[in-house]
N, C-alpha and C. Protein backbone atom coordinates (compact mmCIF):
# COMPACT_ATOMS: atom_id res chain seq x y z
N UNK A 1 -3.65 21.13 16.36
CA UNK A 1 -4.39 19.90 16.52
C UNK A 1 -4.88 19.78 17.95
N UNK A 2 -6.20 19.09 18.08
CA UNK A 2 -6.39 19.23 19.35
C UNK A 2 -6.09 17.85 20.00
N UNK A 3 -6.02 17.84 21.24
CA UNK A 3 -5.16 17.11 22.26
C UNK A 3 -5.51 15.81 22.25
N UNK A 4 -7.44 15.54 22.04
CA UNK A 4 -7.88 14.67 22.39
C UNK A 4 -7.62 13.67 21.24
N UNK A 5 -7.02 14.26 20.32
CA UNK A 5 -7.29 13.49 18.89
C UNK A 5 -5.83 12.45 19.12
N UNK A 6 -4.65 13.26 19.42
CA UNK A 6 -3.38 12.54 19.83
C UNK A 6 -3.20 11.50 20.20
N UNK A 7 -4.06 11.34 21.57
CA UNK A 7 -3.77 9.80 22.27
C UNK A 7 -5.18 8.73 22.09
N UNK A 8 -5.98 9.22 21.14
CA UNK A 8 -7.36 8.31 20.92
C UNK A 8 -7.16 7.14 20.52
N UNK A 9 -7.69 6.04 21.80
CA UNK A 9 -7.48 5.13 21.26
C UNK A 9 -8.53 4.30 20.37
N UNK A 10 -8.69 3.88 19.02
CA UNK A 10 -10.12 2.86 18.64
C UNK A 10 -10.24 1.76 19.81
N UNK A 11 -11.28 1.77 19.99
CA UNK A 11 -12.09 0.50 20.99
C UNK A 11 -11.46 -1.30 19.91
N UNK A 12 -10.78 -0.75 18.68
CA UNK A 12 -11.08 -2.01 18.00
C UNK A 12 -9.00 -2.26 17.44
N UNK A 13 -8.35 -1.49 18.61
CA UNK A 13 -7.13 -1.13 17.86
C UNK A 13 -6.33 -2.35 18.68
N UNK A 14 -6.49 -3.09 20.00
CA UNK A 14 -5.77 -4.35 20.26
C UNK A 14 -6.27 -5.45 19.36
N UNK A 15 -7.24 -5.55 19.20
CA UNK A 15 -7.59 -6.62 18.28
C UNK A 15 -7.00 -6.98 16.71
N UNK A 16 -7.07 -5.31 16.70
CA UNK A 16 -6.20 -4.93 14.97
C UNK A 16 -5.13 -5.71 14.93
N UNK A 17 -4.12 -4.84 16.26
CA UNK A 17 -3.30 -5.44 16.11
C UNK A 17 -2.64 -6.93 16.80
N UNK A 18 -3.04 -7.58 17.44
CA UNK A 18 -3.42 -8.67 17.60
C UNK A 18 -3.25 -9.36 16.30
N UNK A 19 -4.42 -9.22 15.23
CA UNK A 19 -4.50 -10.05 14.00
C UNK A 19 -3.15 -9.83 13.54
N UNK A 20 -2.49 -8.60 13.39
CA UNK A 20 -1.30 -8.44 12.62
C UNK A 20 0.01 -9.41 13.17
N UNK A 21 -0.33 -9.29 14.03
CA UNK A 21 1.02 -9.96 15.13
C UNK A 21 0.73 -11.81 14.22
N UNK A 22 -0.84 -11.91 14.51
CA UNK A 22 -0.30 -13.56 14.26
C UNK A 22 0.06 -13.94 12.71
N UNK A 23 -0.66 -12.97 12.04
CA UNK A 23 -0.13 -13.35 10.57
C UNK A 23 1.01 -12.98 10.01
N UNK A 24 1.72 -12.97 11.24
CA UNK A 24 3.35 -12.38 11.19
C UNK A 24 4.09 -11.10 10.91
N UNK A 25 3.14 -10.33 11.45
CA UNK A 25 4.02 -8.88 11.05
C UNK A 25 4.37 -8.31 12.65
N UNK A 26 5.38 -7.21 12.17
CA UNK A 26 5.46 -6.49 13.47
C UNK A 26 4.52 -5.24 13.26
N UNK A 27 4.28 -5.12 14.62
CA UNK A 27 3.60 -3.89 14.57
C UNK A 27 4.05 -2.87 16.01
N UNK A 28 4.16 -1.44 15.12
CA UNK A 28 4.28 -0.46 15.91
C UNK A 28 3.23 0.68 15.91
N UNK A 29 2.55 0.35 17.40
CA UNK A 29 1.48 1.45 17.86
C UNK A 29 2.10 2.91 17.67
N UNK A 30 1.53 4.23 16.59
CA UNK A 30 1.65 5.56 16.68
C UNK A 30 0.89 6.50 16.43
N UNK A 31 -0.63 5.83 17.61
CA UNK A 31 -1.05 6.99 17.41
C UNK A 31 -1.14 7.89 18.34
N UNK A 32 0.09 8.06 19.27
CA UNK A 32 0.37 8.96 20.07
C UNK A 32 1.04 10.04 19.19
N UNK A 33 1.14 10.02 18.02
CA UNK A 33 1.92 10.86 17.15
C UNK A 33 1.56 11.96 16.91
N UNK A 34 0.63 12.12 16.98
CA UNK A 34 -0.33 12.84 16.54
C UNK A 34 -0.06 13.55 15.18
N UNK A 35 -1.07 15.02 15.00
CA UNK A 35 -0.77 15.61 13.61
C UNK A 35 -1.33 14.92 12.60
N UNK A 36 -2.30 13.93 12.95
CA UNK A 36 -3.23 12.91 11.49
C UNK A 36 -2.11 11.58 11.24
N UNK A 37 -1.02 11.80 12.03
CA UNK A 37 -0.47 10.38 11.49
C UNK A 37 -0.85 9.24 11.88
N UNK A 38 -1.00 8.25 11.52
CA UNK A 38 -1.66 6.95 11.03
C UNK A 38 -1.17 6.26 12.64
N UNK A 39 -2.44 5.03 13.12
CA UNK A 39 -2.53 4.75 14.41
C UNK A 39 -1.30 3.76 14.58
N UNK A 40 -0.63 2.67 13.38
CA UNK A 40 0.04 1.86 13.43
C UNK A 40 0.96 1.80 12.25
N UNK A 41 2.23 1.76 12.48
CA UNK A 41 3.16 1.45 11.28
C UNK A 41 3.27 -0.48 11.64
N UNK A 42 2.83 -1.17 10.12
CA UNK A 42 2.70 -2.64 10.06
C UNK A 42 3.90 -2.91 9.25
N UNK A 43 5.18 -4.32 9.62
CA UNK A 43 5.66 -4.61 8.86
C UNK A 43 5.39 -5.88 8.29
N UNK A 44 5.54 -6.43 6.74
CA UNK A 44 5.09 -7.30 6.39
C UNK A 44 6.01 -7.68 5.53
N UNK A 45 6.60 -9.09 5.37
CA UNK A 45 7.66 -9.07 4.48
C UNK A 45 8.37 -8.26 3.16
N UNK A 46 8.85 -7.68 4.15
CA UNK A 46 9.83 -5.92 3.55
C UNK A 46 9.43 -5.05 3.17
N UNK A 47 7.50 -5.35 3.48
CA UNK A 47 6.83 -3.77 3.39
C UNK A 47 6.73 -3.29 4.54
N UNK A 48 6.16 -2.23 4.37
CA UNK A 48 5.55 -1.23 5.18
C UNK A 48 4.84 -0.58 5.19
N UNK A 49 3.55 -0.85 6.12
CA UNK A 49 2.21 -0.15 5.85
C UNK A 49 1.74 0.91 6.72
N UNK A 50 1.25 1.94 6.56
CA UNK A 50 0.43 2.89 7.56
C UNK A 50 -0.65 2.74 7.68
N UNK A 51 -0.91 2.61 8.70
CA UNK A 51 -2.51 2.24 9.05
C UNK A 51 -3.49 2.50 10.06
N UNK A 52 -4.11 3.72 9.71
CA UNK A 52 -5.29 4.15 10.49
C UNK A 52 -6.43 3.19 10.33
N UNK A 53 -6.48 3.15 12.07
CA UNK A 53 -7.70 2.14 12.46
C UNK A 53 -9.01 3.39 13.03
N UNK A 54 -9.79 2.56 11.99
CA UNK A 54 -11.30 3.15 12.63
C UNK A 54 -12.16 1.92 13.01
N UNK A 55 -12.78 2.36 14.18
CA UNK A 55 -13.92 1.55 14.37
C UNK A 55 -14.88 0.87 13.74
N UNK A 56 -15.12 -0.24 12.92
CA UNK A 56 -16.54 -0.76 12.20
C UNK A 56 -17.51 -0.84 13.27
N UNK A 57 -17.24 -1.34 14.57
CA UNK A 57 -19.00 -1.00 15.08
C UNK A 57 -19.51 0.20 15.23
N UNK A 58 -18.78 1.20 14.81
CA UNK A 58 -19.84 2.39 14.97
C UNK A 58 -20.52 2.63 13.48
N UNK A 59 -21.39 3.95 13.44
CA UNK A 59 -21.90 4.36 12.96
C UNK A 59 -20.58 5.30 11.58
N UNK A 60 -21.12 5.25 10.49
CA UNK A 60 -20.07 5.75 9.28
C UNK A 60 -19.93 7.05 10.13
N UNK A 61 -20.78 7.71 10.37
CA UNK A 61 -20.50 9.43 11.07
C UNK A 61 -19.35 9.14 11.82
N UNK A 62 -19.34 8.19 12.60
CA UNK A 62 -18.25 8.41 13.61
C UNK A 62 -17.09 7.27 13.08
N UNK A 63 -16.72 7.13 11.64
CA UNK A 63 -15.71 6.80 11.66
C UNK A 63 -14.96 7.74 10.66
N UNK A 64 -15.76 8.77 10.56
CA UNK A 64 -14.73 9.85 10.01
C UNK A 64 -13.63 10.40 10.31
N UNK A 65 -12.45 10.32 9.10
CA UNK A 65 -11.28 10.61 9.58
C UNK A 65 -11.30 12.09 9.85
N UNK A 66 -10.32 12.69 10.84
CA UNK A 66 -10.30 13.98 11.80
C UNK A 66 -9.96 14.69 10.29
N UNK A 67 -10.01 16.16 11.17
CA UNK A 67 -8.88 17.02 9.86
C UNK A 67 -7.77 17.08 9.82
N UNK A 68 -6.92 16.71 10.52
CA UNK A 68 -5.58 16.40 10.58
C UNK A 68 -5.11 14.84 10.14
N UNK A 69 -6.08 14.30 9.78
CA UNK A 69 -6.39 13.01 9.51
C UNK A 69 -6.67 12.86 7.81
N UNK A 70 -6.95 13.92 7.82
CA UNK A 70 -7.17 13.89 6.16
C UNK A 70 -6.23 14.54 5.56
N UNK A 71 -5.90 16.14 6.50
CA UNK A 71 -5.04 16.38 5.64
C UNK A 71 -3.43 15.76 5.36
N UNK A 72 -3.04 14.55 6.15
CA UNK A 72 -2.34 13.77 6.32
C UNK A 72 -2.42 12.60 5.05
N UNK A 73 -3.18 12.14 4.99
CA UNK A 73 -3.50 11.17 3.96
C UNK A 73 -3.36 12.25 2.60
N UNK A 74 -3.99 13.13 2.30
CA UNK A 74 -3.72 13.70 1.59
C UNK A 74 -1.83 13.88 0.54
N UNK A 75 -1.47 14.68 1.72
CA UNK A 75 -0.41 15.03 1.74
C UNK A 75 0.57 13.78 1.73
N UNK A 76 0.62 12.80 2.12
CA UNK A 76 1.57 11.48 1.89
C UNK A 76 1.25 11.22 0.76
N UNK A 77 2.86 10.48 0.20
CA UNK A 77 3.45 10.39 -1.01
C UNK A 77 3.69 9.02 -0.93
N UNK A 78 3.33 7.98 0.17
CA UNK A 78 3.59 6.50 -0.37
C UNK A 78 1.83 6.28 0.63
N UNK A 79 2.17 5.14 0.70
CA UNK A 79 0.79 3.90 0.86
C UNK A 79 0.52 4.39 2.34
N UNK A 80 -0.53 4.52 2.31
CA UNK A 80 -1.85 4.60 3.97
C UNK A 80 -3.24 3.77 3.46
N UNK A 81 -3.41 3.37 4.82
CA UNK A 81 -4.66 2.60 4.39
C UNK A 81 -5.18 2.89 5.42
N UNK A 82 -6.72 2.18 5.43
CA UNK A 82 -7.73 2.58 6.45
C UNK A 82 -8.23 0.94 6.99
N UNK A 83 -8.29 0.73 8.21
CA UNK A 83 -8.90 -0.74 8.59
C UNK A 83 -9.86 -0.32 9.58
N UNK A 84 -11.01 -1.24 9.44
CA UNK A 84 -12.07 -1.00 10.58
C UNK A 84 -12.21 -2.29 10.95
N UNK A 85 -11.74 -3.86 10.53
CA UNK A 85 -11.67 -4.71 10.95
C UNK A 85 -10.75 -5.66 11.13
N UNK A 86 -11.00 -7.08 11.42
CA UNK A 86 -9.57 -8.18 11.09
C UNK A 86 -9.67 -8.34 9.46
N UNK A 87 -11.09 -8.43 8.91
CA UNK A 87 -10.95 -8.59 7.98
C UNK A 87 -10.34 -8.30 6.45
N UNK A 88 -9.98 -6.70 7.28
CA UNK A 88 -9.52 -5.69 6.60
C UNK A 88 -7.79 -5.90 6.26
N UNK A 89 -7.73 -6.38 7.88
CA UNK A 89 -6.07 -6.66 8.23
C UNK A 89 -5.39 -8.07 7.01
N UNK A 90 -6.77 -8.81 6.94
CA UNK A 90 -6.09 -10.20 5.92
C UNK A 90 -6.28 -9.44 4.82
N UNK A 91 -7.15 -8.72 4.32
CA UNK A 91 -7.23 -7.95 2.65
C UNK A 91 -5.67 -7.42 2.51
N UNK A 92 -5.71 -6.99 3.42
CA UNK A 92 -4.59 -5.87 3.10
C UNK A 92 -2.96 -7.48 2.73
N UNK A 93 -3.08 -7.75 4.05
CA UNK A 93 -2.00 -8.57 3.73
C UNK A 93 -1.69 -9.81 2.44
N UNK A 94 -3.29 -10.32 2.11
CA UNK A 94 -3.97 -11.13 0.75
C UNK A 94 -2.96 -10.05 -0.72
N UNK A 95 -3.06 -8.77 -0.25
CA UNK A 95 -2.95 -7.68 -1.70
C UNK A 95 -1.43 -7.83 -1.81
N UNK A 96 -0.19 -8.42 -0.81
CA UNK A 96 0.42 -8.34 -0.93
C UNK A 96 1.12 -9.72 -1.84
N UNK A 97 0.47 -10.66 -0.57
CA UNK A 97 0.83 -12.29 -1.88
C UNK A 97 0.35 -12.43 -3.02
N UNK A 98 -0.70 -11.59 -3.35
CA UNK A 98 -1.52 -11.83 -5.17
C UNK A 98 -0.64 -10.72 -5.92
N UNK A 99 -0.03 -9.96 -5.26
CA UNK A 99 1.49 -9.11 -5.92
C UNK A 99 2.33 -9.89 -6.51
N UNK A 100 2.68 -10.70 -5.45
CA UNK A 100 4.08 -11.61 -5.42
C UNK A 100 3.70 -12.78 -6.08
N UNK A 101 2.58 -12.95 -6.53
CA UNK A 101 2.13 -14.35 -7.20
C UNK A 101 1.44 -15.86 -6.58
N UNK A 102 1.81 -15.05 -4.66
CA UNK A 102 1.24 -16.21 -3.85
C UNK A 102 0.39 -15.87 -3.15
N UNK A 103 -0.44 -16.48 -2.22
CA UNK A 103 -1.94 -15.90 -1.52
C UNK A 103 -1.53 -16.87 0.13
N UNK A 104 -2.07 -16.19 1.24
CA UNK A 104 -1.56 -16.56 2.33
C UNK A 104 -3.21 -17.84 2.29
């Protein structure tokens, strides 16, 4: 894997997580992890989400996930998701209360 991909940060990844923090989750920054693993592990009442952040203001070309990025998603056997916005951050967390029968 190459080096630069390791510590990249999205231009849109404090804000991400920002949103996560206030709608009450914890969040742990990893995308120093490198190897395609996902930029943030999110907790949300007793889940746990992986979550690669891509940029929405760019262009679709450049929010393609790397190859170590795919072949990662690939290869995982529970839940990854992809966010390019806040808006993305309430979907995701919305999918969890219309589970449980309630909606935030």
């Amino acid at each position: 894997m190459s080096k630069k991909y390791a510590s990249k940060v999205d231009a849109n990844q404090k804000e991400i997580i920002q949103a996560f923090r206030r709608m009450g989750c914890s969040v742990a920054p990893t995308h120093n992890a490198g190897k395609g693993f996902p930029d943030l592990v999110v907790g949300f009442q007793g889940v746990n989400f992986m979550v690669e952040i891509k940029d929405g203001n760019k262009p679709p070309s450049a929010q393609k996930l790397t190859p170590d990025q795919i072949k990662f998603h690939d290869e995982w056997r529970g839940q990854i998701c992809i966010v390019n916005c806040v808006d993305d951050c309430v979907d995701l967390l919305n999918n969890v209360h219309l589970k449980q029968g309630t909606k935030t």
